[in-house]
N, C-alpha and C. Protein backbone atom coordinates (compact mmCIF):
# COMPACT_ATOMS: atom_id res chain seq x y z
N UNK A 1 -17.23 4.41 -6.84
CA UNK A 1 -15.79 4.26 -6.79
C UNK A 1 -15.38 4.11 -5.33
N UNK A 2 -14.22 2.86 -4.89
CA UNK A 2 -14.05 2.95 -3.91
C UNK A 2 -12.45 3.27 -3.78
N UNK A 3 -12.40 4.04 -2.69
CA UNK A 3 -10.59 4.51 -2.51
C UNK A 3 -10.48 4.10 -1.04
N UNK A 4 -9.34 3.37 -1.25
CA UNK A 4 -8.18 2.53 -0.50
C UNK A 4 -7.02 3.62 -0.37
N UNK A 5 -6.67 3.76 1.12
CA UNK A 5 -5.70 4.70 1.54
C UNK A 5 -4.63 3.70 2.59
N UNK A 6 -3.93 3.48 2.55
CA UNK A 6 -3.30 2.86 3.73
C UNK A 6 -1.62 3.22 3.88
N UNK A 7 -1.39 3.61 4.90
CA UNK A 7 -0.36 4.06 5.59
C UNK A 7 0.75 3.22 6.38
N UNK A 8 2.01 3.30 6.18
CA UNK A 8 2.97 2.42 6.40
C UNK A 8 4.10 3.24 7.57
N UNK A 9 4.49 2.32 8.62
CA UNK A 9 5.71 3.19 9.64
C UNK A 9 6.47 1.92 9.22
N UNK A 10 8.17 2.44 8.95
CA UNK A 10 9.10 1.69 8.99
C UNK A 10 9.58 1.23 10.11
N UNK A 11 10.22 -0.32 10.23
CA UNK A 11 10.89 -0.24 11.61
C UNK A 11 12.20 0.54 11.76
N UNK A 12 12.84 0.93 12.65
CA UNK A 12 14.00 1.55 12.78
C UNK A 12 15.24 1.12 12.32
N UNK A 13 15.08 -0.73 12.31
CA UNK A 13 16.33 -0.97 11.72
C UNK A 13 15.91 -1.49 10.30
N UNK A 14 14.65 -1.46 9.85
CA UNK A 14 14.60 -1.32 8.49
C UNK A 14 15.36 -0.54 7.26
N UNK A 15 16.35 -1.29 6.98
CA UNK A 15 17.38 -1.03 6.03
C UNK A 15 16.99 -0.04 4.89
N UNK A 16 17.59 0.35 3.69
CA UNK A 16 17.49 1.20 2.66
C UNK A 16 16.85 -0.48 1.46
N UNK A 17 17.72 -1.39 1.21
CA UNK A 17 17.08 -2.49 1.03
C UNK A 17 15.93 -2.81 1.35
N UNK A 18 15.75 -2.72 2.30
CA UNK A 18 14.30 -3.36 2.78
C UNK A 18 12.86 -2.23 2.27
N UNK A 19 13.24 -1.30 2.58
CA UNK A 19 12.51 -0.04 2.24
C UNK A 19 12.18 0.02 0.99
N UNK A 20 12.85 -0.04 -0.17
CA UNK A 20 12.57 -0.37 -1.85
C UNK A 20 12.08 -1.68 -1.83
N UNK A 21 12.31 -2.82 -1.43
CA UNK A 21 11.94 -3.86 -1.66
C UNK A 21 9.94 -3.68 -1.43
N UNK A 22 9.65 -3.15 -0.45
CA UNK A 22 8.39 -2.70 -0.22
C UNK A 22 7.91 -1.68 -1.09
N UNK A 23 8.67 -0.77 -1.36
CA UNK A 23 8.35 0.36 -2.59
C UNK A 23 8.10 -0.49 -4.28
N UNK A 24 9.05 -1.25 -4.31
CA UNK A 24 8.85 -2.15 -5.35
C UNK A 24 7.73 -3.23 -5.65
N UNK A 25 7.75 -3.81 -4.60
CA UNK A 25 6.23 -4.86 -4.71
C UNK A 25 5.48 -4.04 -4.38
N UNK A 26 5.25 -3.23 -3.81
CA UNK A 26 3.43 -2.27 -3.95
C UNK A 26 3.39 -1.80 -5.08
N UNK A 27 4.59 -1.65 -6.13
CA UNK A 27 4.72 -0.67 -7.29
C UNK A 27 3.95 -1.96 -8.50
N UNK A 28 4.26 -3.32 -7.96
CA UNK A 28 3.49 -4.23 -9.18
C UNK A 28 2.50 -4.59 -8.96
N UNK A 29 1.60 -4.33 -7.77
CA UNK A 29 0.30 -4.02 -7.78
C UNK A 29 -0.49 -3.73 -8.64
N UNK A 30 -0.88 -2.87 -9.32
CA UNK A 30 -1.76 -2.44 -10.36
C UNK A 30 -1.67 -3.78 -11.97
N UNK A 31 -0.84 -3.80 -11.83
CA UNK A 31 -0.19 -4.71 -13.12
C UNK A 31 -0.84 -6.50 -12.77
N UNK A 32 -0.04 -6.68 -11.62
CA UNK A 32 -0.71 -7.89 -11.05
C UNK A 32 -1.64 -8.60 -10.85
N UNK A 33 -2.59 -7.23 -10.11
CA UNK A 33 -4.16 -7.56 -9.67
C UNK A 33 -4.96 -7.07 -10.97
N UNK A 34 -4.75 -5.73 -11.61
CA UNK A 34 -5.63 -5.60 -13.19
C UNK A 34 -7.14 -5.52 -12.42
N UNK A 35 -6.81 -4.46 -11.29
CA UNK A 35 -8.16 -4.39 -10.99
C UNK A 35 -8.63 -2.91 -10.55
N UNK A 36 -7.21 -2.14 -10.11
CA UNK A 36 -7.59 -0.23 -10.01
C UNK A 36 -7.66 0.12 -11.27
N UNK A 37 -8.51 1.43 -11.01
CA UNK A 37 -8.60 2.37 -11.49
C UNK A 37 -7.60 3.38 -11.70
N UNK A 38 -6.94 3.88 -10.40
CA UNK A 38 -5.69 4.79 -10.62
C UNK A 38 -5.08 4.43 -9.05
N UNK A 39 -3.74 4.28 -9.06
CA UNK A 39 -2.87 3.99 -8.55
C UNK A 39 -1.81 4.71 -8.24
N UNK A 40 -1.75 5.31 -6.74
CA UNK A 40 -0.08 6.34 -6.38
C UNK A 40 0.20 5.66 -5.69
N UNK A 41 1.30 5.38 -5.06
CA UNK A 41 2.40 5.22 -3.87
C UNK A 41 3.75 6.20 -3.38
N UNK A 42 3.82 6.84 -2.75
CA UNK A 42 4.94 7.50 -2.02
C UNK A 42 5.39 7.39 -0.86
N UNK A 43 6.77 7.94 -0.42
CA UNK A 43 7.03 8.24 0.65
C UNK A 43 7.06 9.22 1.13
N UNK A 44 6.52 9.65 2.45
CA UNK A 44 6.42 11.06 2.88
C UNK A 44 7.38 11.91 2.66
N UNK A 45 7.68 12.71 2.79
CA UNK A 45 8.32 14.11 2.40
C UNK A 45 8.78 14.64 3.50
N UNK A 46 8.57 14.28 4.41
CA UNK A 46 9.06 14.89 5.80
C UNK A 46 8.82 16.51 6.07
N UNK A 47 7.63 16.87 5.55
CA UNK A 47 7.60 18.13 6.19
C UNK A 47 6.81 18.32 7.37
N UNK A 48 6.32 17.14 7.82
CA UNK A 48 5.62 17.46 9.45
C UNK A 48 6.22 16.55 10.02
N UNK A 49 6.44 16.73 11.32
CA UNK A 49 6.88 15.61 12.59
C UNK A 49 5.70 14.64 12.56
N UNK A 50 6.53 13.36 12.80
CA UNK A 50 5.11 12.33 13.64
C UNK A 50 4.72 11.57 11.93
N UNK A 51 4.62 11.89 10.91
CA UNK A 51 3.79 11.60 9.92
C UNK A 51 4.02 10.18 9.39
N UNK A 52 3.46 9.16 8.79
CA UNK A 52 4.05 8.04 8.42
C UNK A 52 4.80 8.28 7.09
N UNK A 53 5.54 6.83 7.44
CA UNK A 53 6.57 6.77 6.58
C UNK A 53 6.01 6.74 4.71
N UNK A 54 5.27 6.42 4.60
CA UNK A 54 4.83 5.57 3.52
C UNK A 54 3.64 5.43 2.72
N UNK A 55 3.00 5.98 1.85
CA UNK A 55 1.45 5.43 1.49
C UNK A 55 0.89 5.31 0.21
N UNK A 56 -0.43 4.32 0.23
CA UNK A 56 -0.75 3.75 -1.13
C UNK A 56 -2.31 4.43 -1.05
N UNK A 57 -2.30 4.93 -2.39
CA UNK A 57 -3.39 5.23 -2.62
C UNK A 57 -4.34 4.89 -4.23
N UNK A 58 -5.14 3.74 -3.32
CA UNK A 58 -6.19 3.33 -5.14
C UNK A 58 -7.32 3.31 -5.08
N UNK A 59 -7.70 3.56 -6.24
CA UNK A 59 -9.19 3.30 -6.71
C UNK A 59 -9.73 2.39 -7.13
N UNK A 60 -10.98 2.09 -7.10
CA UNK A 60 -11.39 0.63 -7.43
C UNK A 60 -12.32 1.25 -8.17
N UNK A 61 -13.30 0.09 -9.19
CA UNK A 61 -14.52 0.71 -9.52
C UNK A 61 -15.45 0.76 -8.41
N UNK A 62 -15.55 -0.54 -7.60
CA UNK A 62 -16.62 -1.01 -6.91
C UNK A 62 -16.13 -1.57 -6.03
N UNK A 63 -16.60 -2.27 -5.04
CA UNK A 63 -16.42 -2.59 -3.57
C UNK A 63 -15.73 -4.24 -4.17
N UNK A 64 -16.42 -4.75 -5.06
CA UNK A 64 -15.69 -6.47 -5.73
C UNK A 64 -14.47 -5.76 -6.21
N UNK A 65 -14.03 -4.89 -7.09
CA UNK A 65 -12.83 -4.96 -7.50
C UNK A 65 -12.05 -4.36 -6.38
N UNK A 66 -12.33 -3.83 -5.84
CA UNK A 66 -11.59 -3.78 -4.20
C UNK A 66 -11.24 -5.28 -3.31
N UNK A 67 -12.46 -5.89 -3.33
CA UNK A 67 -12.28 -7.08 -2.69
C UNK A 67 -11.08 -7.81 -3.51
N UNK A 68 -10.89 -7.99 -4.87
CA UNK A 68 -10.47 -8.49 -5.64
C UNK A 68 -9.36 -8.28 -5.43
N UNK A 69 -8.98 -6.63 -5.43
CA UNK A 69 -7.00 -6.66 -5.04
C UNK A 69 -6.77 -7.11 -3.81
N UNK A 70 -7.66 -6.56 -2.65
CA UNK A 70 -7.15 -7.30 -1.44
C UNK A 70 -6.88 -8.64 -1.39
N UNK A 71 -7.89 -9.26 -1.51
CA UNK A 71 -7.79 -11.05 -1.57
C UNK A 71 -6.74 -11.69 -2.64
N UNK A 72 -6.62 -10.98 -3.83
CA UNK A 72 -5.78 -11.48 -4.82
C UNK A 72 -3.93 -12.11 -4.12
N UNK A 73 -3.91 -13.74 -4.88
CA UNK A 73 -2.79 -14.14 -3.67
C UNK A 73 -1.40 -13.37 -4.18
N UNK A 74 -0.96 -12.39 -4.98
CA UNK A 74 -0.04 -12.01 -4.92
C UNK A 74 0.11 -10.77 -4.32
N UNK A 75 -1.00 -10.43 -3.75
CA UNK A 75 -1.15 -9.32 -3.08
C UNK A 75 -0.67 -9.37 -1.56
N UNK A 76 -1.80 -10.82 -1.28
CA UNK A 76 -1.48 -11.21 0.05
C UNK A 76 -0.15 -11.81 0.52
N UNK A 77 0.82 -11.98 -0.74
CA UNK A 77 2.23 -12.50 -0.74
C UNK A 77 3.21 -11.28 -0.32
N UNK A 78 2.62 -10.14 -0.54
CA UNK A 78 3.76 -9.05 -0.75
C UNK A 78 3.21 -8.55 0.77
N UNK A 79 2.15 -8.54 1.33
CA UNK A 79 1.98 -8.37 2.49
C UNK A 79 2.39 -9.23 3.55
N UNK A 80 2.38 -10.48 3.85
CA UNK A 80 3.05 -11.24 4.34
C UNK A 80 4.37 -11.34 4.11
N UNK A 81 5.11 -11.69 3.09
CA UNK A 81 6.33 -11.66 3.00
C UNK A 81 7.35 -10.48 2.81
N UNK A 82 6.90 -9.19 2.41
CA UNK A 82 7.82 -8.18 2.37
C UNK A 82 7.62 -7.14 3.04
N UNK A 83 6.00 -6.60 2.89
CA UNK A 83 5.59 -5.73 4.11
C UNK A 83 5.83 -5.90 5.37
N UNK A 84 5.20 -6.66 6.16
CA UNK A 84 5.14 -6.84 7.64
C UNK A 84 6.12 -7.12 8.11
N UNK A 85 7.21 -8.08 7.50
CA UNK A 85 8.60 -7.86 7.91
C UNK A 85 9.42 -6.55 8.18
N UNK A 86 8.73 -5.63 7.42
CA UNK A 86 9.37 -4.04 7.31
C UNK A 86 8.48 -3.15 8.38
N UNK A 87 7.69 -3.37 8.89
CA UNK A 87 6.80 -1.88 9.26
C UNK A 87 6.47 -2.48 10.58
N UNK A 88 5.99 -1.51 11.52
CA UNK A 88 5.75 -1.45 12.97
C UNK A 88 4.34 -0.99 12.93
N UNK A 89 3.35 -0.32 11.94
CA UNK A 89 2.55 0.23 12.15
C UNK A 89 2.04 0.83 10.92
N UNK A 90 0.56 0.49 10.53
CA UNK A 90 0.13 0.65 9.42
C UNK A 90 -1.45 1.46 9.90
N UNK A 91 -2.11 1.78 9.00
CA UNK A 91 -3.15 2.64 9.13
C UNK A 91 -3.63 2.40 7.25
N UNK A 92 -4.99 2.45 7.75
CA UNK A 92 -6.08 1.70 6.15
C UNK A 92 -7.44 2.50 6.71
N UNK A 93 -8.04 2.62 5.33
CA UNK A 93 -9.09 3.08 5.30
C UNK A 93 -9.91 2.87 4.02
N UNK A 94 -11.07 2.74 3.81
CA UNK A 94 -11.81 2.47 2.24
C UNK A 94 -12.89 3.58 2.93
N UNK A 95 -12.56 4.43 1.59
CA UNK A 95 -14.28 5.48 1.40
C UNK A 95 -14.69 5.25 -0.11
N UNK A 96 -16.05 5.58 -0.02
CA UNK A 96 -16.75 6.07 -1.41
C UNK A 96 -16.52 7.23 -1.82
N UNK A 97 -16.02 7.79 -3.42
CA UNK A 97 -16.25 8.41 -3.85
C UNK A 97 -17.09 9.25 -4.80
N UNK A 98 -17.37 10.04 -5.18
CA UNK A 98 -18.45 10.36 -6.30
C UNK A 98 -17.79 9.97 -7.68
């Protein structure tokens, strides 16, 4: 099993609009690609200073169905067109799990 963690900073003048619009297309992810296992997304909670704004967390079976959501083009649509317009600073990671 592989888990995908990646972390989102808003820009400052990133609107309340803009902010759901990103909450929303990461939310049709799972549906789209038909390729995790289990699927969260939230926004931090603000109980520590410094922390990012934002994060997705999935499972894959295997390293292809990982490859599969990344590369998948509606994936790469919502990253180009709605993400990166919104955020200053992101943070990713893939581990194996048992």
């Amino acid at each position: 099993m592989i888990r995908h963690v990646v972390m989102f900073k808003f820009r400052e003048d990133a609107d309340e609009a803009q902010r759901q619009a990103v909450y929303g297309a990461i939310a049709t992810m799972p549906e789209a690609t038909g390729v995790s296992e289990s699927y969260t997304i939230g926004p931090d909670l603000g109980l520590a200073e410094g922390n990012f704004d934002f994060a997705v967390v999935g499972d894959f079976a295997d390293q292809e169905a990982y490859l599969t959501y990344r590369d998948h083009p509606e994936h790469q649509r919502i990253v180009f067109d709605i993400i990166r317009p919104a955020i200053t600073d992101r943070a990713a990671i893939q581990f194996e799990i048992p």
